[in-house]
Protein backbone atom coordinates (compact mmCIF):
# COMPACT_ATOMS: atom_id res chain seq x y z
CA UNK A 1 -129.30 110.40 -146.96
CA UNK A 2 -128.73 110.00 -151.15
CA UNK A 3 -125.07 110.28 -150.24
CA UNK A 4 -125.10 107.41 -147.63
CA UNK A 5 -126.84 105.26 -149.37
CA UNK A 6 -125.38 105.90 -152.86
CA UNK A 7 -128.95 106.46 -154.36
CA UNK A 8 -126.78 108.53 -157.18
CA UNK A 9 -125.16 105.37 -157.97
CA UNK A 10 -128.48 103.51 -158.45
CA UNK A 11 -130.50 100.34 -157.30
CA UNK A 12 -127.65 97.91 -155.69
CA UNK A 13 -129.32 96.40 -152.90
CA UNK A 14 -133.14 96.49 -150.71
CA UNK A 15 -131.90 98.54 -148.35
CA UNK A 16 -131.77 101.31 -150.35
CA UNK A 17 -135.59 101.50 -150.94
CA UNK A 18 -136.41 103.21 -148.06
CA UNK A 19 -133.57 105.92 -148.20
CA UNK A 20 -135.32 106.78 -151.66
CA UNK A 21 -138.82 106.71 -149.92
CA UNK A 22 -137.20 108.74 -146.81
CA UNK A 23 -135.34 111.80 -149.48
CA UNK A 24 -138.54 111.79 -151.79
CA UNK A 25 -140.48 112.93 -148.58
CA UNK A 26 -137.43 115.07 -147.52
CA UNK A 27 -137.36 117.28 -150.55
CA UNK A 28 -141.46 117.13 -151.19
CA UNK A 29 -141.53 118.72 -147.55
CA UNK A 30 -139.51 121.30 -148.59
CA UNK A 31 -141.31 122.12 -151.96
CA UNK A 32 -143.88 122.34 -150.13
CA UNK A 33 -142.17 125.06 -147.27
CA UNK A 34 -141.15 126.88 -150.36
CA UNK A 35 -144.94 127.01 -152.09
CA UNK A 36 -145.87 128.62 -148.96
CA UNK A 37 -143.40 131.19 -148.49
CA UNK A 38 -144.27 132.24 -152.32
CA UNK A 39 -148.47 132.19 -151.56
CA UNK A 40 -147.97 134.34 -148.24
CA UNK A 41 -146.04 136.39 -150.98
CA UNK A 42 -148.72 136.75 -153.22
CA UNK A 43 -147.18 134.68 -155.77
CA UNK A 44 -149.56 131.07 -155.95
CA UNK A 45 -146.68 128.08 -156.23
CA UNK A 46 -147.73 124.79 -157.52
CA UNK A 47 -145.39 122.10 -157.45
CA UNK A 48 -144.42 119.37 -160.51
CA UNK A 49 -141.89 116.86 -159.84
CA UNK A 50 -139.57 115.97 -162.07
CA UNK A 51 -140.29 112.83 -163.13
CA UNK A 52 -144.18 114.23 -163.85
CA UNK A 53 -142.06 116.10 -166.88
CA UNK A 54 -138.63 113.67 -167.27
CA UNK A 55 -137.79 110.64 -168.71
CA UNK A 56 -134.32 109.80 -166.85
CA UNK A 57 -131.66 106.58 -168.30
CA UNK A 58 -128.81 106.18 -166.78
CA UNK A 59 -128.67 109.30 -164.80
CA UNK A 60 -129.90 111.44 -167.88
CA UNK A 61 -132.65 112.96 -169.27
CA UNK A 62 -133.53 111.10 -172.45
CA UNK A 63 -137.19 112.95 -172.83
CA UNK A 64 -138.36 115.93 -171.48
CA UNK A 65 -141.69 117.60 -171.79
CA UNK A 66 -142.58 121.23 -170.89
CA UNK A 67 -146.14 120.77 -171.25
CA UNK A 68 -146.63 120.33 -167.20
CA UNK A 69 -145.17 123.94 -166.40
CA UNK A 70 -146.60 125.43 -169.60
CA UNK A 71 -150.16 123.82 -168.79
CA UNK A 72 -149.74 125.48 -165.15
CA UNK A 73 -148.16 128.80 -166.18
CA UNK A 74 -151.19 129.59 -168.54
CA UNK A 75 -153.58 129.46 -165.53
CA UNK A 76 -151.51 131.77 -163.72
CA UNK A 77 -149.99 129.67 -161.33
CA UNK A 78 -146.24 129.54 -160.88
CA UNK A 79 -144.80 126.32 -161.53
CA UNK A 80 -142.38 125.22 -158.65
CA UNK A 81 -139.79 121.89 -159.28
CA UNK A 82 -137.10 120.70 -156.76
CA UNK A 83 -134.36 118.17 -157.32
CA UNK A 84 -135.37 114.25 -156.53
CA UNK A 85 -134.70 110.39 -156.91
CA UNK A 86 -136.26 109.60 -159.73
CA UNK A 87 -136.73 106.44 -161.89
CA UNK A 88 -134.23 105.57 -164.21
CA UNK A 89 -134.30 103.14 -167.10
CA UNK A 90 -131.47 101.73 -166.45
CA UNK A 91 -130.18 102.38 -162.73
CA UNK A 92 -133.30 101.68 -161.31
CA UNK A 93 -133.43 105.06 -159.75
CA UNK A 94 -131.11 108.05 -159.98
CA UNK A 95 -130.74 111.35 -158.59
CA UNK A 96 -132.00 114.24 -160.62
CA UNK A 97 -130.79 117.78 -159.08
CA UNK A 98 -132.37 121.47 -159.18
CA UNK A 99 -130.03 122.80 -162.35
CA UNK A 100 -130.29 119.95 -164.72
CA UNK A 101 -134.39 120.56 -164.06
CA UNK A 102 -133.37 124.22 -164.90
CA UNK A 103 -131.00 123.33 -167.52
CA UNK A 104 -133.81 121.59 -169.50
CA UNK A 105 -136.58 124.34 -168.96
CA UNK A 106 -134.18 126.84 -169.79
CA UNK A 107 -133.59 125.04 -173.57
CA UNK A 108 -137.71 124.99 -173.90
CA UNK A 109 -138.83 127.80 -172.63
CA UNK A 110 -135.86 130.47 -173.14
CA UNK A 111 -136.52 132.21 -170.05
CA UNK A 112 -135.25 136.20 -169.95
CA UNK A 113 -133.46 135.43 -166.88
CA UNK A 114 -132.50 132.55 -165.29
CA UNK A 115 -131.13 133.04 -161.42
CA UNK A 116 -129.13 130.90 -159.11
CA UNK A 117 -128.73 131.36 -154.98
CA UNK A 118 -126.16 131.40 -153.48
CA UNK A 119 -124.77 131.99 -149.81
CA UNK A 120 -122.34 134.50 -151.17
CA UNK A 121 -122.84 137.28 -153.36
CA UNK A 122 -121.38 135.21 -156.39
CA UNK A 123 -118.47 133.01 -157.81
CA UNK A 124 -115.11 134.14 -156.31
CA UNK A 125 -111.96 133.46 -157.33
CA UNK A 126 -110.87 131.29 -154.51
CA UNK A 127 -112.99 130.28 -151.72
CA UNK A 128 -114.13 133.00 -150.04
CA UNK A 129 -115.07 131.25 -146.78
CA UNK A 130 -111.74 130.16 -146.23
CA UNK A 131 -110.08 133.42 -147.92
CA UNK A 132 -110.81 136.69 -146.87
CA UNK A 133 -108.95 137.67 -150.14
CA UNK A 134 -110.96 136.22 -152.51
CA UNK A 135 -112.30 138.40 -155.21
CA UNK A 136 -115.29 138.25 -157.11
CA UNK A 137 -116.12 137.67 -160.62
CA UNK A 138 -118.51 140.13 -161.89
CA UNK A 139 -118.55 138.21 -165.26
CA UNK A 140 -117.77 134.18 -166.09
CA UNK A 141 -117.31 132.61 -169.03
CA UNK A 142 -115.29 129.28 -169.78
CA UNK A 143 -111.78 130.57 -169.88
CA UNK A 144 -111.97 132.18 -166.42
CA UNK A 145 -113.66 129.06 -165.08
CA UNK A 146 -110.31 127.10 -165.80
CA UNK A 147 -108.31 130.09 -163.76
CA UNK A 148 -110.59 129.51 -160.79
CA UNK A 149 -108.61 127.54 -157.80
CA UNK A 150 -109.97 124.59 -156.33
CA UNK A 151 -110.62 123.23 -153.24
CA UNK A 152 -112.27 120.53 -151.67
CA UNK A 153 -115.70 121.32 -150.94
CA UNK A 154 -116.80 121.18 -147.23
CA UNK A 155 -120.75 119.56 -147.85
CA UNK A 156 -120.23 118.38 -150.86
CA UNK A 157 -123.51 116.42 -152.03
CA UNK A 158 -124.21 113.98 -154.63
CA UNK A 159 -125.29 116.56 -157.36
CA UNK A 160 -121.74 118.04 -157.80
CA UNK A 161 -119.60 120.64 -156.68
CA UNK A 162 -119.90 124.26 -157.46
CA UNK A 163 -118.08 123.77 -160.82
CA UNK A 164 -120.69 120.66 -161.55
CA UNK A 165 -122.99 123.83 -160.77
CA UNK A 166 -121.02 126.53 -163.19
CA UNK A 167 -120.39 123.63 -165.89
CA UNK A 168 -124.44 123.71 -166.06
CA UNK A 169 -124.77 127.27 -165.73
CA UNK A 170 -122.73 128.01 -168.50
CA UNK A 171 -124.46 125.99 -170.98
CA UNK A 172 -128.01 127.03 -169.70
CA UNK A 173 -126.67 130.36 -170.32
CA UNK A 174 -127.03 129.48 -174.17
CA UNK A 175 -130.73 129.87 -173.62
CA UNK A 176 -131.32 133.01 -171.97
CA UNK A 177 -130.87 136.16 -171.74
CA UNK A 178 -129.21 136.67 -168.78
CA UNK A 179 -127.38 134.03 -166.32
CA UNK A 180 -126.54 135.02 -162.73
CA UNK A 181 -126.04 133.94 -159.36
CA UNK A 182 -126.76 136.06 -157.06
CA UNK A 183 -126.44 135.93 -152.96
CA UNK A 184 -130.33 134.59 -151.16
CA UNK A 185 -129.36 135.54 -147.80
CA UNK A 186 -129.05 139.65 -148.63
CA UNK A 187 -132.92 140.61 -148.22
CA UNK A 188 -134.44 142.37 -151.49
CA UNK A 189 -131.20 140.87 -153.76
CA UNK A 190 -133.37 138.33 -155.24
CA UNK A 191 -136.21 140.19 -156.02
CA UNK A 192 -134.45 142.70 -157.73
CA UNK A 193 -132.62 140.92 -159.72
CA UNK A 194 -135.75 138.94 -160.94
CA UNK A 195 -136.93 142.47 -161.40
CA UNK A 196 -134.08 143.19 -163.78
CA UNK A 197 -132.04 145.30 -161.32
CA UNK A 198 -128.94 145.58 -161.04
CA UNK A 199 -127.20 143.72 -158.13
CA UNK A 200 -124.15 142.39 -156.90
CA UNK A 201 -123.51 139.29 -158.36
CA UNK A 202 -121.90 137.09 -161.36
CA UNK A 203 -123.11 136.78 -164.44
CA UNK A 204 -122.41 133.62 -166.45
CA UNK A 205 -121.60 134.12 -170.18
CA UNK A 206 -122.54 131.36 -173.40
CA UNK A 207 -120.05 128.90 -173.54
């Protein structure tokens, strides 16, 4: 729906209103399907938009305050964002994804470990969907970004491509610990890595 309508390009024309109303329920419906799946876990999710914490100009963040997920994190609830259209200064409205809300909480809060999920079990070399050669990267860091090959991606979205995603990663890895993305589909993978285990996956280096 943000693609169609160009909602990352900003307020154009009416028409667009109620694609922003329609993808602010979308992804509020699925905050919401995640909050639950973490209570029946035993962990108690509370949600926080990112405009309750962002102030967003032309596509990005020009203030950003922690105080929301600090404010629910010292009651013991785990604070749960999602990507969204949100106001912009100057567009109107733009879109603000999942990793530049991660990107900024990882520069205030320093977080030991900050984990991305994937559909495979990390970054490849080539496309490992379409290759059955492809190898993984245990360890990524600018340089081997650049030796990556590219291809067009199949559902592509208005948030970027997987290098829009390692471009981010690699700078949010300036303010933790550890970096990784790791594959969500293998049951337990996630959990142990938040754990600190060790699991298949890449880990993204400073740079």
């Amino acid at each position: 729906m943000a693609k169609k309508h160009s909602l990352h390009k900003g307020y154009s024309r009416p028409a667009q209103r109620k694609a922003v109303a329609s993808v602010q329920r979308d992804v509020r419906e699925l905050d919401l399907r995640v909050i639950e799946c973490l209570i029946e876990g035993g962990i108690n999710g509370a949600a926080v938009p990112p405009a309750a914490a962002a102030v967003f100009d032309n596509g990005a963040v020009t203030e950003f305050a922690s105080a929301p997920f600090e404010r629910l994190l010292g009651i013991g609830l785990t604070p749960v964002t999602f990507g969204d259209v949100v106001p912009d200064k100057s567009m109107g409205f733009s879109i603000c994804s999942g990793d530049l809300m991660m990107a900024e909480l990882a520069r205030a809060l320093r977080p030991e470990r900050v984990i991305f999920c994937a559909d495979v079990d990390g970054v490849f070399d080539r496309d490992p969907k379409r290759d059955s050669g492809a190898r993984l990267i245990p360890e990524l860091d600018r340089s081997s970004l650049a030796e990556i090959h590219r291809s067009s991606a199949v559902n592509a979205d208005v948030t970027g491509s997987i290098f829009g995603k390692l471009e981010r990663m690699l700078a949010i890895a300036e303010h933790c610990e550890k970096c990784m993305i790791v594959n969500g589909n293998v049951p337990g993978r996630l959990a142990s890595a938040v754990r600190g285990g060790k699991v298949v996956s890449t880990t993204v280096l400073p740079g």
